[in-house]
N, C-alpha and C. Protein backbone atom coordinates (compact mmCIF):
# COMPACT_ATOMS: atom_id res chain seq x y z
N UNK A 1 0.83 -1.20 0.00
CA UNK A 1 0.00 0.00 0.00
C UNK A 1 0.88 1.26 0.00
N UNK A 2 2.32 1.09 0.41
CA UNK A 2 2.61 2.86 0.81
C UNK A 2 3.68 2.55 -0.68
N UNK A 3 3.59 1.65 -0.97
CA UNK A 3 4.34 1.89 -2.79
C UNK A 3 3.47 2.48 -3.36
N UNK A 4 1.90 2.15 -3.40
CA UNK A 4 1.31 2.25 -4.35
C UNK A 4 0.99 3.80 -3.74
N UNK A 5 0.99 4.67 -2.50
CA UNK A 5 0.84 6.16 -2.47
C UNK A 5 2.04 6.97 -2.85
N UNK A 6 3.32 6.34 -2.61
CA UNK A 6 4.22 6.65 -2.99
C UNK A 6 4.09 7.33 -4.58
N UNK A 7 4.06 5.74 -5.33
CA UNK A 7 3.68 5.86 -6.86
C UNK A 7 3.09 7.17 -7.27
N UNK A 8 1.99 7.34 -6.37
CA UNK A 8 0.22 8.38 -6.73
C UNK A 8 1.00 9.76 -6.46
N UNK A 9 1.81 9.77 -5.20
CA UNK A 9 2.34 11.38 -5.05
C UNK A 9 3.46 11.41 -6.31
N UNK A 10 4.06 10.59 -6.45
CA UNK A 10 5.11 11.06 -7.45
C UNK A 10 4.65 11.42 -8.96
N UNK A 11 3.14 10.54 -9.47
CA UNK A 11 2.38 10.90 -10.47
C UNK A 11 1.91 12.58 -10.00
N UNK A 12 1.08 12.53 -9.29
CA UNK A 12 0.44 14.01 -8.79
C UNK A 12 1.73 15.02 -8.75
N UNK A 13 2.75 15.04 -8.60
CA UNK A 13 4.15 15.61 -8.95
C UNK A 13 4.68 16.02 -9.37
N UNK A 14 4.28 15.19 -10.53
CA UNK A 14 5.03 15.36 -12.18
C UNK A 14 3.47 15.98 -12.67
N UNK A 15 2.92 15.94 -12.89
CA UNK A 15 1.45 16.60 -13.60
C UNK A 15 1.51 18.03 -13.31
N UNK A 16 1.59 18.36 -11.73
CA UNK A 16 2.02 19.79 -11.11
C UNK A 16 3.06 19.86 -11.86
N UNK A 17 3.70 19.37 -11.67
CA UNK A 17 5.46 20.08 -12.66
C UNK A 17 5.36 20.52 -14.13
N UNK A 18 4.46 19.48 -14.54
CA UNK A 18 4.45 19.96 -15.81
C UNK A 18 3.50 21.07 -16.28
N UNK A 19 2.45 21.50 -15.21
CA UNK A 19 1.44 22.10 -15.37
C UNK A 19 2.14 24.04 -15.06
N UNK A 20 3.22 23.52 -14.31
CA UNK A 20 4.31 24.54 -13.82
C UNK A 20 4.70 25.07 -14.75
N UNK A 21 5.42 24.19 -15.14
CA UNK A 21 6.15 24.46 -16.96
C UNK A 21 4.91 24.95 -17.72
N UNK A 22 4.72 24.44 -17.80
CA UNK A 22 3.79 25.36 -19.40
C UNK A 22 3.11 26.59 -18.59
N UNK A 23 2.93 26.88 -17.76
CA UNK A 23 2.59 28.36 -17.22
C UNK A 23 3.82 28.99 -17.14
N UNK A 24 5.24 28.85 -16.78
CA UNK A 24 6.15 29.44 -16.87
C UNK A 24 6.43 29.70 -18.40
N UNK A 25 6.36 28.78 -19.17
CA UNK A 25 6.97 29.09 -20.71
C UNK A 25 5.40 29.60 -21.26
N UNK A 26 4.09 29.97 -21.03
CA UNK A 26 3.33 30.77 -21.82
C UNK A 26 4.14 32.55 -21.41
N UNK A 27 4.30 32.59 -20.19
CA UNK A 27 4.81 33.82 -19.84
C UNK A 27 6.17 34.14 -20.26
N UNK A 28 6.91 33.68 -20.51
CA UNK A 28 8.51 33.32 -20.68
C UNK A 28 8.97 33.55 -22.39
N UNK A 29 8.35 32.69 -22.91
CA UNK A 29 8.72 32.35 -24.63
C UNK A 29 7.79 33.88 -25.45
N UNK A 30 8.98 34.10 -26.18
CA UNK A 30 8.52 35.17 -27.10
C UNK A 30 6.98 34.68 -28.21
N UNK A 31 5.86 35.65 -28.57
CA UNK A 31 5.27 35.64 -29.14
C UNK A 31 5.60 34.88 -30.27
N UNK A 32 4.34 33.63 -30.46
CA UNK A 32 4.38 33.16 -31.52
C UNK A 32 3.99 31.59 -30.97
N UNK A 33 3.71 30.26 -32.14
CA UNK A 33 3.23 29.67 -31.97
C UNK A 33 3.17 28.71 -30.69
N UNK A 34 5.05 28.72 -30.60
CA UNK A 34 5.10 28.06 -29.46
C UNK A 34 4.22 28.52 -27.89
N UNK A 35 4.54 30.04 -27.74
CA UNK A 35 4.20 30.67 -26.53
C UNK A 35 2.53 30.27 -26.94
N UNK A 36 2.17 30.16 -27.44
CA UNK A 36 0.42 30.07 -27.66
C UNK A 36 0.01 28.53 -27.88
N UNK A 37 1.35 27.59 -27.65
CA UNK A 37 0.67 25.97 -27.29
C UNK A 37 0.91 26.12 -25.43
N UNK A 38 1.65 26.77 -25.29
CA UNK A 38 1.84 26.55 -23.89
C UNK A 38 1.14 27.63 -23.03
N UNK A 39 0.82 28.45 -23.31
CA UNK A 39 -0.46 28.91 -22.62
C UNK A 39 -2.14 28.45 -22.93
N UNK A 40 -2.25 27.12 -24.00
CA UNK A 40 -3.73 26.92 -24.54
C UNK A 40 -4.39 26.32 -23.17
N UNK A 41 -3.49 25.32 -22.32
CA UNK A 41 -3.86 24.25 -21.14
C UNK A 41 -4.61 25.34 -20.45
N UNK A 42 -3.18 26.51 -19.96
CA UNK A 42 -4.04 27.24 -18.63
C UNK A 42 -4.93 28.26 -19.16
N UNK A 43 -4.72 28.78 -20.38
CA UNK A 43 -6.48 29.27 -20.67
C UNK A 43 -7.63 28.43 -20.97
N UNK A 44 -7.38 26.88 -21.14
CA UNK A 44 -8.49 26.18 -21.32
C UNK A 44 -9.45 26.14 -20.15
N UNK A 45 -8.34 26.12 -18.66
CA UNK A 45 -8.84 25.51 -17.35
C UNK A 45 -9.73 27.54 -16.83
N UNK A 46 -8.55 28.04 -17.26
CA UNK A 46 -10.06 29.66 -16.78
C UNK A 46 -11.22 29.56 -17.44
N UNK A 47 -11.06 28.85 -18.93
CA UNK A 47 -12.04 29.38 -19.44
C UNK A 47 -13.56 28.26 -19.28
N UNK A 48 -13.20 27.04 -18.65
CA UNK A 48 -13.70 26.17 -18.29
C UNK A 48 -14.47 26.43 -16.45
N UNK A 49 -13.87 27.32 -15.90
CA UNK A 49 -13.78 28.00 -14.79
C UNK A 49 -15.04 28.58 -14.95
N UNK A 50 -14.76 30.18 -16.10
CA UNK A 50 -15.49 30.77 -16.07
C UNK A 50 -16.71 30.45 -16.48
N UNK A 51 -17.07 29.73 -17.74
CA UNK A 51 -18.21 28.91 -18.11
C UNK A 51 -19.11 28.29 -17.22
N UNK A 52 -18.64 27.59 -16.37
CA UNK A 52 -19.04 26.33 -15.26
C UNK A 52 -20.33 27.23 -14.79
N UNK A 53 -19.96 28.35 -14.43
CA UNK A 53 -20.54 29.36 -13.50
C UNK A 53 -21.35 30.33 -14.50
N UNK A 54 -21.46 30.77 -15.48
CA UNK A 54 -22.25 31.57 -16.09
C UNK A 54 -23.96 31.10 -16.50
N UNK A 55 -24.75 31.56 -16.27
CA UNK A 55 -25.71 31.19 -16.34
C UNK A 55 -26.40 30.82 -18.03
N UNK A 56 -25.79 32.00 -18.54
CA UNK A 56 -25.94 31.79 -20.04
C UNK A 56 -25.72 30.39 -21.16
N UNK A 57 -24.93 29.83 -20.45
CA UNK A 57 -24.41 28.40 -20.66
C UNK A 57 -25.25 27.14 -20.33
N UNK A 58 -25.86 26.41 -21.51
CA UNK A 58 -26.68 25.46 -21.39
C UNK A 58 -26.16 24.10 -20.85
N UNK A 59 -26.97 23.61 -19.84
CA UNK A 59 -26.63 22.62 -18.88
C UNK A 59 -25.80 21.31 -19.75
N UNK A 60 -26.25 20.93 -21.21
CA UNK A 60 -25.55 20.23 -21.95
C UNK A 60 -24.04 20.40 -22.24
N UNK A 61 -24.10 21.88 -22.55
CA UNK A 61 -22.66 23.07 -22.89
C UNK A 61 -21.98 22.74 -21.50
N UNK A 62 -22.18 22.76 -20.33
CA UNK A 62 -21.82 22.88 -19.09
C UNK A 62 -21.03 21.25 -18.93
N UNK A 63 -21.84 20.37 -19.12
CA UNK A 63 -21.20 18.88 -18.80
C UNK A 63 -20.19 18.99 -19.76
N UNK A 64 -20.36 19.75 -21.07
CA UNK A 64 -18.89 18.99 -22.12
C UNK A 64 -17.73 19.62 -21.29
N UNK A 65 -18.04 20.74 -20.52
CA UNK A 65 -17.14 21.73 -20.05
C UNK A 65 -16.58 21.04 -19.11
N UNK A 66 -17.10 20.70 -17.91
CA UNK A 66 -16.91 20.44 -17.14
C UNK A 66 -16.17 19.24 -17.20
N UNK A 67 -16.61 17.85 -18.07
CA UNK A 67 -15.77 16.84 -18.48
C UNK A 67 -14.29 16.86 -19.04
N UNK A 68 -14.42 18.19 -19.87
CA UNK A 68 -12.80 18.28 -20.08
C UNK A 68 -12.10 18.92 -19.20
N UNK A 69 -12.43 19.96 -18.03
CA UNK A 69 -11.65 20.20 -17.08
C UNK A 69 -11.40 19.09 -15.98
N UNK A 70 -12.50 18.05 -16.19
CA UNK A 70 -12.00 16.82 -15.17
C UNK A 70 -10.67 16.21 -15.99
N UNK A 71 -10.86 15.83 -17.30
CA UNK A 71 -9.85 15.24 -17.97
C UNK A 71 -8.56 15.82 -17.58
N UNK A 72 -8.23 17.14 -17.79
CA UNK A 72 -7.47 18.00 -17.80
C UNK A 72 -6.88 18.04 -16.26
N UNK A 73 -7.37 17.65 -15.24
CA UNK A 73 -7.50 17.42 -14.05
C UNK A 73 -6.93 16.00 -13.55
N UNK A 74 -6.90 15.13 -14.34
CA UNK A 74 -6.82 13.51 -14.12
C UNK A 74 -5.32 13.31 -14.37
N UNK A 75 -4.93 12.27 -13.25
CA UNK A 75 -3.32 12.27 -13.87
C UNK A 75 -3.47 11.11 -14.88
N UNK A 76 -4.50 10.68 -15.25
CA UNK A 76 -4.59 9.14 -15.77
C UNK A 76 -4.78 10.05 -17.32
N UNK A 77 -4.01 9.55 -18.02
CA UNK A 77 -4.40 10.07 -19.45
C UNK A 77 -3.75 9.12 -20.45
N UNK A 78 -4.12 9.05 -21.45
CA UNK A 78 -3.61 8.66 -22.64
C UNK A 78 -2.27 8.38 -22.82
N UNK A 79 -1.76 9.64 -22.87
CA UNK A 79 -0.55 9.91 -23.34
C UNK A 79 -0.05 10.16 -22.10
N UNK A 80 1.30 9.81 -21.58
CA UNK A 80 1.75 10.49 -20.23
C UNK A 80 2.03 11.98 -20.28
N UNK A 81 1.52 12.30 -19.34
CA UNK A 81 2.05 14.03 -19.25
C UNK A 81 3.70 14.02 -19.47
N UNK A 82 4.50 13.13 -19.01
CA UNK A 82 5.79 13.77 -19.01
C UNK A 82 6.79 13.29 -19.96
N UNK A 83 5.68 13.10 -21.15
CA UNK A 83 6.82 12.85 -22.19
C UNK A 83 6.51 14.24 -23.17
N UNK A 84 8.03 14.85 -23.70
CA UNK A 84 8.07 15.86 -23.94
C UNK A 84 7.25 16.24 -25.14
N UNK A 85 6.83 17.46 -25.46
CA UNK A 85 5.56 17.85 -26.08
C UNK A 85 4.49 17.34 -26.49
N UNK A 86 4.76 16.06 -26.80
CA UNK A 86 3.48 15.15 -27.23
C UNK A 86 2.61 14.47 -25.76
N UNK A 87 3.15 14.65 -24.49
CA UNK A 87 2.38 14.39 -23.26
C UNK A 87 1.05 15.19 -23.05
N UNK A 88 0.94 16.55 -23.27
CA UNK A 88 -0.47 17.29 -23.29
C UNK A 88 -1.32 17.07 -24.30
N UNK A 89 -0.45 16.52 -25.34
CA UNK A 89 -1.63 16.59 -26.70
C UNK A 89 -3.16 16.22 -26.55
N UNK A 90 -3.22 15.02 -25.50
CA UNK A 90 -4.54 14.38 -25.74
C UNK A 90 -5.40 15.02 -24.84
N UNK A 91 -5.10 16.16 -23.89
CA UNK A 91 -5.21 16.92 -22.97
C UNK A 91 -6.36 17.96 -24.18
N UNK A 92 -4.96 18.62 -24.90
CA UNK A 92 -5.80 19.69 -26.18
C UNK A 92 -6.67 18.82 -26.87
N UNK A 93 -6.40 18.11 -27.79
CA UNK A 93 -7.48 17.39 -28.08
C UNK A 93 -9.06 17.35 -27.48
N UNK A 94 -8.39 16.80 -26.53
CA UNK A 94 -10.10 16.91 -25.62
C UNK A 94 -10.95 18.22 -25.28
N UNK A 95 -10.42 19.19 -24.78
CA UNK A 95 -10.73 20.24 -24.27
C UNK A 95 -11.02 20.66 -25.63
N UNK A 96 -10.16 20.91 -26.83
CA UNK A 96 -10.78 21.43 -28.24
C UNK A 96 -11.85 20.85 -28.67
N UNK A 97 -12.37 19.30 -28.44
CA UNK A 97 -13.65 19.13 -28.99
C UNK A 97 -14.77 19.82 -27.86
N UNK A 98 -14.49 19.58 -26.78
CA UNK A 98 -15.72 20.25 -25.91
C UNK A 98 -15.79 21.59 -25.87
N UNK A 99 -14.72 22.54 -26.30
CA UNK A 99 -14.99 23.91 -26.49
C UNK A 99 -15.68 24.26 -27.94
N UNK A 100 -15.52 23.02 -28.71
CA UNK A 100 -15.95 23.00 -30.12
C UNK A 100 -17.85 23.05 -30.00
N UNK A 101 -17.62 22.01 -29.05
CA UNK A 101 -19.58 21.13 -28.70
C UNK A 101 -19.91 22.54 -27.88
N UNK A 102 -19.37 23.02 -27.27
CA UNK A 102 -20.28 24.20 -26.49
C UNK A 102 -20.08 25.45 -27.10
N UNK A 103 -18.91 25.36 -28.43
CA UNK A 103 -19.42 27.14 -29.40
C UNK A 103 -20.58 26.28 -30.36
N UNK A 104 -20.91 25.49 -30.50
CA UNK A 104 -22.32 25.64 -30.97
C UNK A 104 -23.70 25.85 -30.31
N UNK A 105 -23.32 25.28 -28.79
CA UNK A 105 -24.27 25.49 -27.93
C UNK A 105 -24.06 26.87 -27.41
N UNK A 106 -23.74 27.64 -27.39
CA UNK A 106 -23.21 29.52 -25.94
C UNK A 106 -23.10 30.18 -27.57
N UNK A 107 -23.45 31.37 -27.18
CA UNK A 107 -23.18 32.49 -27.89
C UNK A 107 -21.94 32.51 -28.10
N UNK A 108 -21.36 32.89 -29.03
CA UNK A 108 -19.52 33.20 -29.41
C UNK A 108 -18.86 34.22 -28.55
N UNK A 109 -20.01 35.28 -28.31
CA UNK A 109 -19.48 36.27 -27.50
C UNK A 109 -19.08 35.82 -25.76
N UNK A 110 -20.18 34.85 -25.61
CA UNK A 110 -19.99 34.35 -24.13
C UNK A 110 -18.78 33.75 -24.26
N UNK A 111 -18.33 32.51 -24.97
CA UNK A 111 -16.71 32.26 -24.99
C UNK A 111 -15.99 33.06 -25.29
N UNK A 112 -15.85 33.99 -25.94
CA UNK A 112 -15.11 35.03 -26.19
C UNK A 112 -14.70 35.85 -24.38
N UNK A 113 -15.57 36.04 -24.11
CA UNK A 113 -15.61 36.70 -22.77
C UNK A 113 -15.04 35.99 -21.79
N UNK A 114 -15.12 34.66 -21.56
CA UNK A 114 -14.83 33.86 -20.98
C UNK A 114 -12.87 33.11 -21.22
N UNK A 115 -12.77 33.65 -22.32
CA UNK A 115 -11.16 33.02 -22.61
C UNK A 115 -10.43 34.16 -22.06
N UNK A 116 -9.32 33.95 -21.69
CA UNK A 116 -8.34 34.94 -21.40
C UNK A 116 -7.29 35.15 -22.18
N UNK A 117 -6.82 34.06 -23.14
CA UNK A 117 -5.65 34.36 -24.25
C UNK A 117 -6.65 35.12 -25.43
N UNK A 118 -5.72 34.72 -26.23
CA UNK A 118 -5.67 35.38 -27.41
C UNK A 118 -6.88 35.25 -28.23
N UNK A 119 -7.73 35.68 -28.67
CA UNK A 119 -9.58 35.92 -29.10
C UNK A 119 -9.02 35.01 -30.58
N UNK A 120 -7.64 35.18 -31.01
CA UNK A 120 -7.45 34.57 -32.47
C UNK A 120 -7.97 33.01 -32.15
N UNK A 121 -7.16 32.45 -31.29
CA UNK A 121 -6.90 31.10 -31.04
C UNK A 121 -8.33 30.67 -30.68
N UNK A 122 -8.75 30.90 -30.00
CA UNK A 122 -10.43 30.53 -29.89
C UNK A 122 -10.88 30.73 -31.24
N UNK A 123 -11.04 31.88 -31.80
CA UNK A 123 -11.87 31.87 -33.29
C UNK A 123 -11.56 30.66 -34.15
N UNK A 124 -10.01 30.24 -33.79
CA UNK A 124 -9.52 29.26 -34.70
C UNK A 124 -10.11 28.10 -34.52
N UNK A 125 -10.42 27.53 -33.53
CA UNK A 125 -10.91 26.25 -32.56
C UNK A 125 -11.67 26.54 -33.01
N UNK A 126 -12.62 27.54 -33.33
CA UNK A 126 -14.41 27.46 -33.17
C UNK A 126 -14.73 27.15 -34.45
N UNK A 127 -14.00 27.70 -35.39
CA UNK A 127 -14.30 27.49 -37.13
C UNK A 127 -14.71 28.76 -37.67
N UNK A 128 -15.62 28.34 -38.53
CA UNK A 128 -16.16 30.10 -38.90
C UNK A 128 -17.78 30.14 -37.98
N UNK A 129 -18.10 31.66 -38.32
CA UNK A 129 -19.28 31.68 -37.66
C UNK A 129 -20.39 31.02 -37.91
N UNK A 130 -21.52 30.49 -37.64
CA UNK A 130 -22.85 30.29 -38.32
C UNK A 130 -23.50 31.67 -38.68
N UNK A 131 -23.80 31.38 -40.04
CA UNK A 131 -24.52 32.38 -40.44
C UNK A 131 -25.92 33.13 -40.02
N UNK A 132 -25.90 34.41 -39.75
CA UNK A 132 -26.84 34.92 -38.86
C UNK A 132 -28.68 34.79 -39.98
N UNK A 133 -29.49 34.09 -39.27
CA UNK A 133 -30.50 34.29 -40.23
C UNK A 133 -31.08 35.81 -39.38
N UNK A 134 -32.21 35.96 -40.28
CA UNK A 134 -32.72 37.13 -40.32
C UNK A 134 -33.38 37.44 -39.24
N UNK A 135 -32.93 39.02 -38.48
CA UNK A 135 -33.98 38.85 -37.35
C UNK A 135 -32.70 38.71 -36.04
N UNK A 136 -31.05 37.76 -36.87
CA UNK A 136 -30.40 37.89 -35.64
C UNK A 136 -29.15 38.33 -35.62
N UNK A 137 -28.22 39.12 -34.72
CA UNK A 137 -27.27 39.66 -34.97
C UNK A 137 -26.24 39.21 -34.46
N UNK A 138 -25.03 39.61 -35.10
CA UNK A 138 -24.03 38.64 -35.12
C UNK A 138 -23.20 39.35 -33.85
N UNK A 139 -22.51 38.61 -33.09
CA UNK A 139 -21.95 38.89 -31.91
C UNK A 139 -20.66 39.81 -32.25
N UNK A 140 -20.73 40.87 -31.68
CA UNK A 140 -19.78 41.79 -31.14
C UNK A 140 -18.16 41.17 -31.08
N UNK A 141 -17.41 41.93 -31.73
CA UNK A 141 -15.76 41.08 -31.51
C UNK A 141 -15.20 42.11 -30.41
């Protein structure tokens, strides 16, 4: 039994560490693609934050949300966190389809409001807009 907590703190460890790292290198690394893979994790988890809690956000929109901040949360993943760059991938992955399933469900502007990086990188994830039929107006950038 105290191998197997042993094991669990040294997993819980390395996940913090790495969760360390990529908040140090979004702040750290000069503008450009790299600095904007390593800040996507910790704007995924605010923006999953902020969602959870907004009322505007449909209870369906809410579970995809909420499921990928558990994922994102889990040391159990796919891919190990601590193999170098390809350890978060399945992390983005996930969180990009459920931010995908809830910009069809929330207004664009509500995720928009809700992200804290860069408004590009979300637009990019989201696709293009749906076209406004008549009668509705297209959200504010």
């Amino acid at each position: 039994m105290r191998d197997w907590l042993i094991g669990l703190g040294v997993a819980v460890a390395c996940l913090l560490a790495s969760w360390a790292l990529l908040v140090l290198l979004a702040r750290r690394l000069p503008p450009g693609i790299l600095r904007d893979l390593a800040a996507f994790i910790p704007d995924c988890l605010t923006t999953v934050r902020r969602l959870r809690r907004d009322p505007r956000v449909p209870r369906r929109a809410k579970v995809a949300i909420v499921f990928a901040g558990l994922w994102l949360a889990s040391p159990i993943d796919l891919i190990p966190e601590f193999l170098p760059v390809i350890g978060p991938l399945d992390d983005i992955v996930v969180v990009a389809l459920a931010l995908r399933y809830a910009g069809r469900q929330v207004p664009r502007q509500v995720l928009l409001d809700a992200w804290p990086g860069e408004p590009r990188l979300l637009l990019r994830l989201l696709g293009p807009a749906p076209a406004a039929g008549p009668g509705v107006e297209e959200p504010t950038r």
